[in-house]
N, C-alpha and C. Protein backbone atom coordinates (compact mmCIF):
# COMPACT_ATOMS: atom_id res chain seq x y z
N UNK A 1 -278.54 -36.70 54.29
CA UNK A 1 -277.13 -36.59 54.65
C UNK A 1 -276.25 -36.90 53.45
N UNK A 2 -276.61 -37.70 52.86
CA UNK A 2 -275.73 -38.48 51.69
C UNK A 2 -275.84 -36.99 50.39
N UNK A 3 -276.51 -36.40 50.12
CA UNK A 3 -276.82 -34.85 49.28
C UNK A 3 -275.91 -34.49 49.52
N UNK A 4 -276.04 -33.74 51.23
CA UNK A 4 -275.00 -32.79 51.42
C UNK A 4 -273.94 -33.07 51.31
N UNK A 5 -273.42 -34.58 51.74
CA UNK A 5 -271.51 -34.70 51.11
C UNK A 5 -271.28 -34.49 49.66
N UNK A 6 -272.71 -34.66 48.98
CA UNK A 6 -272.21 -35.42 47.65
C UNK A 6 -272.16 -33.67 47.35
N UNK A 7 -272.99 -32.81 47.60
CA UNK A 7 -272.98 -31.37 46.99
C UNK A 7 -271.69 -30.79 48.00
N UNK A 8 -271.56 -30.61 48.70
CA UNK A 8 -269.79 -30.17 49.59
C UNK A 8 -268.54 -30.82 48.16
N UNK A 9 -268.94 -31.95 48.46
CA UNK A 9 -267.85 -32.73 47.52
C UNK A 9 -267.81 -32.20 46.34
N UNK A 10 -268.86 -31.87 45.45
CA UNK A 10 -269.02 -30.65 44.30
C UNK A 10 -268.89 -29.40 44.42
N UNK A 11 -268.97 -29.16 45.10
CA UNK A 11 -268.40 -27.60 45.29
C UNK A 11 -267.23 -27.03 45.96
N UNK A 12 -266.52 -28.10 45.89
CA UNK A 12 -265.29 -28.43 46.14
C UNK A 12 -264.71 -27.71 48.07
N UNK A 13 -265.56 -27.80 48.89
CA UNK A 13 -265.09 -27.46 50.00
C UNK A 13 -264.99 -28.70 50.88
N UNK A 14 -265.20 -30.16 50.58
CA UNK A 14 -265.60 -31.36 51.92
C UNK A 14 -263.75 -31.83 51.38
N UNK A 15 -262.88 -31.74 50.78
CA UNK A 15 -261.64 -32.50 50.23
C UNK A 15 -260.58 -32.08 51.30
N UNK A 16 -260.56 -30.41 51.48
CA UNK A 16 -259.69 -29.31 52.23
C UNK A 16 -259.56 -29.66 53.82
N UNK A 17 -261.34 -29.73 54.24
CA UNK A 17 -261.71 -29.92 55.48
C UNK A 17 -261.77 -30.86 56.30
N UNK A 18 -261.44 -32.28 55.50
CA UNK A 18 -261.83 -33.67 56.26
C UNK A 18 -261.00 -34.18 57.36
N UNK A 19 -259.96 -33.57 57.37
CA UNK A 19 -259.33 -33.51 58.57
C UNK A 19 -258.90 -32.37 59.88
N UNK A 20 -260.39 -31.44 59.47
CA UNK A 20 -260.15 -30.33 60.85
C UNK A 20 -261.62 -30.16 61.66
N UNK A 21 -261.12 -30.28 62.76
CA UNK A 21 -262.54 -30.23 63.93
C UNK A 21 -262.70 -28.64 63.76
N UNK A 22 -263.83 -28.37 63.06
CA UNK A 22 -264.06 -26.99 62.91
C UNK A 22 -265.15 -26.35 63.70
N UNK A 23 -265.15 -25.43 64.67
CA UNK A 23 -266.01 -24.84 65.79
C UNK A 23 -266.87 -23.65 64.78
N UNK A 24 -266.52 -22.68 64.10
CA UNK A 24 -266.87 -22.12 63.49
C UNK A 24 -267.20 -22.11 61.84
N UNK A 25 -268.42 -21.37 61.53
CA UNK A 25 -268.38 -21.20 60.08
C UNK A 25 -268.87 -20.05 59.91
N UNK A 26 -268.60 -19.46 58.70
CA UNK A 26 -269.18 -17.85 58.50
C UNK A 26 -268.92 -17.94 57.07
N UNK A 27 -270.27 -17.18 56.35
CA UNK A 27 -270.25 -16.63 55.09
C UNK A 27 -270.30 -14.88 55.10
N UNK A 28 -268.84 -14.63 54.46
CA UNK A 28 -268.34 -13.12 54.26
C UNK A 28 -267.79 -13.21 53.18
N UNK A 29 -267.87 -11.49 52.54
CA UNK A 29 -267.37 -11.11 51.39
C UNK A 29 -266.21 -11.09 51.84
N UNK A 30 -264.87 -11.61 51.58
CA UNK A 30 -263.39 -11.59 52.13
C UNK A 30 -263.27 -10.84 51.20
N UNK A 31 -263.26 -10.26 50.18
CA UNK A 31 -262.64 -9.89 48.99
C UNK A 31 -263.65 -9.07 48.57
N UNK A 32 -264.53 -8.68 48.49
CA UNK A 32 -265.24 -7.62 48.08
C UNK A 32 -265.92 -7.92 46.77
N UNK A 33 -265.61 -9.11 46.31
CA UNK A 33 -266.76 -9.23 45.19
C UNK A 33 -267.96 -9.54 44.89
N UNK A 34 -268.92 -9.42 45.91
CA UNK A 34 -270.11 -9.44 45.70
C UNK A 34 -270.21 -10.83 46.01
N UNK A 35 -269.08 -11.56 45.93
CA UNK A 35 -269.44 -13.25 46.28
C UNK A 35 -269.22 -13.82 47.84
N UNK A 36 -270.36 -14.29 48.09
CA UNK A 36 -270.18 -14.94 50.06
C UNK A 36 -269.11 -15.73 49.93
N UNK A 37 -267.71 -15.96 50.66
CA UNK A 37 -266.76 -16.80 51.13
C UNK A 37 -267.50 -17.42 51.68
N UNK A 38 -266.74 -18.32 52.29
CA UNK A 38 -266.41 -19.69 53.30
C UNK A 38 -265.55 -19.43 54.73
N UNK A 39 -265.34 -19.23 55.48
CA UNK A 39 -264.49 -18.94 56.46
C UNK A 39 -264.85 -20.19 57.62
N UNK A 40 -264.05 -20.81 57.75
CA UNK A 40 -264.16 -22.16 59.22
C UNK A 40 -262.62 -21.64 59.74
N UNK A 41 -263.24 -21.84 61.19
CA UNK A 41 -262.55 -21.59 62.42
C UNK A 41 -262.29 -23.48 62.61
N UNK A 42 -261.20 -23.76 63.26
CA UNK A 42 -260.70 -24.58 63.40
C UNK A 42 -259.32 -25.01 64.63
N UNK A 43 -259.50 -26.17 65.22
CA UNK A 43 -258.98 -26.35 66.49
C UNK A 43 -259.52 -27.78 66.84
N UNK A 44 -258.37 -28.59 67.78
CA UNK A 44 -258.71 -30.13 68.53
C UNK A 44 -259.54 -29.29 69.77
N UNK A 45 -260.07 -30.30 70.75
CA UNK A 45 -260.64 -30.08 71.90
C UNK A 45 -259.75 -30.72 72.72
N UNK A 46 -258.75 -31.75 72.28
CA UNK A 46 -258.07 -32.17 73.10
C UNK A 46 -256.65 -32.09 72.99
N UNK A 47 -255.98 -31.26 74.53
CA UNK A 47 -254.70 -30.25 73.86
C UNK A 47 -253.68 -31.73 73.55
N UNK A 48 -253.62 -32.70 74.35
CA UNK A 48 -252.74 -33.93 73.89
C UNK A 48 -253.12 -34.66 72.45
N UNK A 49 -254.43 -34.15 71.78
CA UNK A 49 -254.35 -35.26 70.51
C UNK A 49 -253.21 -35.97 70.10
N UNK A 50 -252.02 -34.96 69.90
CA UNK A 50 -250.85 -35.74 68.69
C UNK A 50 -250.41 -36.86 69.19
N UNK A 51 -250.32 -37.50 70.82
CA UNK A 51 -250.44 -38.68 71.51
C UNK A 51 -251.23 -39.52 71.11
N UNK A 52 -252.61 -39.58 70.54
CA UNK A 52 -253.36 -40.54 70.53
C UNK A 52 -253.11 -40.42 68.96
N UNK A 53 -253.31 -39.78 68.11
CA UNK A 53 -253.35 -39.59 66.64
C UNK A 53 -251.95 -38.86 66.09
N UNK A 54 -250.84 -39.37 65.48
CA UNK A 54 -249.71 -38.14 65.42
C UNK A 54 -250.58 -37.73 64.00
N UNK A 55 -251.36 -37.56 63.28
CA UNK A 55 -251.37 -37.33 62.14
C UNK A 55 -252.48 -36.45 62.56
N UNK A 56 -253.00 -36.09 63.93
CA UNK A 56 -253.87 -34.70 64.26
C UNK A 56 -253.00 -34.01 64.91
N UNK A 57 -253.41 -32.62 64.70
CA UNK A 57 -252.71 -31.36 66.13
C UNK A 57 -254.03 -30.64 66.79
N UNK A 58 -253.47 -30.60 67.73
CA UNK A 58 -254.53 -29.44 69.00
C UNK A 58 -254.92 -27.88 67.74
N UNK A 59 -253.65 -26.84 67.28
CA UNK A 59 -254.32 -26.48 66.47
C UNK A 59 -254.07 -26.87 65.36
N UNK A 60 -254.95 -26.28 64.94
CA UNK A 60 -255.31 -26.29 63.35
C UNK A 60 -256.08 -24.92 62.63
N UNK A 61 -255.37 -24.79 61.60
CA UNK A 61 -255.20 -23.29 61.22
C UNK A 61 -257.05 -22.96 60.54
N UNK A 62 -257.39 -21.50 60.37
CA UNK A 62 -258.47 -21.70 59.89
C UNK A 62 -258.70 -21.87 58.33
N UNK A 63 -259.30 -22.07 57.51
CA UNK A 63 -259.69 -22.25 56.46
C UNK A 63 -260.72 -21.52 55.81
N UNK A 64 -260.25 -21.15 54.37
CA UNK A 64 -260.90 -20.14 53.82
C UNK A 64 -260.89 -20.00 52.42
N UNK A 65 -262.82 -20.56 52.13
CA UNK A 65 -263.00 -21.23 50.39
C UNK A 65 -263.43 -19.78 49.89
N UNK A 66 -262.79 -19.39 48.71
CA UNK A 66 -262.99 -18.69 47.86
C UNK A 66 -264.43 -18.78 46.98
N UNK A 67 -265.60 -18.29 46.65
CA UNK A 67 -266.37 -18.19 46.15
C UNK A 67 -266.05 -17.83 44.90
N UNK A 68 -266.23 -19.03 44.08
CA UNK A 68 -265.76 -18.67 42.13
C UNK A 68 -266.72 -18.72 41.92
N UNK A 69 -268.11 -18.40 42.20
CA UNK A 69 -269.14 -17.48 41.64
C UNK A 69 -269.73 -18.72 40.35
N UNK A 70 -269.52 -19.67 40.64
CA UNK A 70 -269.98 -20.79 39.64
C UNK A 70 -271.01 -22.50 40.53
N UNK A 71 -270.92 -21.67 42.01
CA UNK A 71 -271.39 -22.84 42.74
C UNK A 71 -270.08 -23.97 43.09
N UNK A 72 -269.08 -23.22 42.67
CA UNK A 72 -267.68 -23.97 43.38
C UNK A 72 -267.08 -23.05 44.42
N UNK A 73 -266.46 -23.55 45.23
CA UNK A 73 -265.25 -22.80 46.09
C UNK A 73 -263.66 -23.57 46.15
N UNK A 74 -263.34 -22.54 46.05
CA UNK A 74 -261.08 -22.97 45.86
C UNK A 74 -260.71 -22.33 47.25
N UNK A 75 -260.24 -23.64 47.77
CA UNK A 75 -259.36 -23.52 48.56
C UNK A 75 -258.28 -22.14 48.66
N UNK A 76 -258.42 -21.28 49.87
CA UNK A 76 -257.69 -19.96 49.29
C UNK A 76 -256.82 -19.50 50.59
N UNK A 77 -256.43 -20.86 51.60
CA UNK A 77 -256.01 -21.07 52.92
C UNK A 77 -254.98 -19.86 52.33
N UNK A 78 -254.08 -20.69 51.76
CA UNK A 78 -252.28 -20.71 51.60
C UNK A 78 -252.52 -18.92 50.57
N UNK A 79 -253.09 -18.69 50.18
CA UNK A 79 -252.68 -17.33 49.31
C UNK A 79 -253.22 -16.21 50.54
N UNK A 80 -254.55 -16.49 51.30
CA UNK A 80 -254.80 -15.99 52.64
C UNK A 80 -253.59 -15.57 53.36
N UNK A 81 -252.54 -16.51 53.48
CA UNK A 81 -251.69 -16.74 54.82
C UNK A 81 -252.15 -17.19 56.13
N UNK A 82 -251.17 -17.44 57.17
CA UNK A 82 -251.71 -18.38 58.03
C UNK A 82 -252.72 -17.42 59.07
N UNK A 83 -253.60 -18.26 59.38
CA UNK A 83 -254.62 -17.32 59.85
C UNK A 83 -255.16 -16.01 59.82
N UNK A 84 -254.72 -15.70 58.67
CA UNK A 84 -254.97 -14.45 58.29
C UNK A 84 -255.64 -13.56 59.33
């Protein structure tokens, strides 16, 4: 267990994500370069969270790491747009 944070944490996708309950994951070419994305689906289970936590929401948008083809991924939410 302790690997996989430490390699997420290097490849820069565990920093983006640590605050979204994510239901989905998928590796796709978003972009056509021959390189697998990142794509997480994302959402609370509980529609009142912001009551118990104001610093969570019910949703939460999906997220989507860019493959820089170096064993890193960049954050590529915000140039995506929202839920693209």
């Amino acid at each position: 267990m302790v690997n996989s944070v430490v390699q997420a944490a290097a490849s820069g996708v565990s920093a983006s994500s640590l605050t979204s309950l994510t239901f989905g994951a998928k590796f796709v070419d978003v972009d056509n370069d021959g390189q697998l994305d990142i794509v997480l689906v994302n959402g609370h289970v509980q529609s009142s969270v912001e009551r118990v936590d104001s610093t969570t929401t019910y949703h939460q948008s999906c997220i989507l790491y860019h493959n820089e083809g170096d064993g890193k991924f960049k954050d590529a939410s915000a140039i995506a747009g929202a839920d693209w």
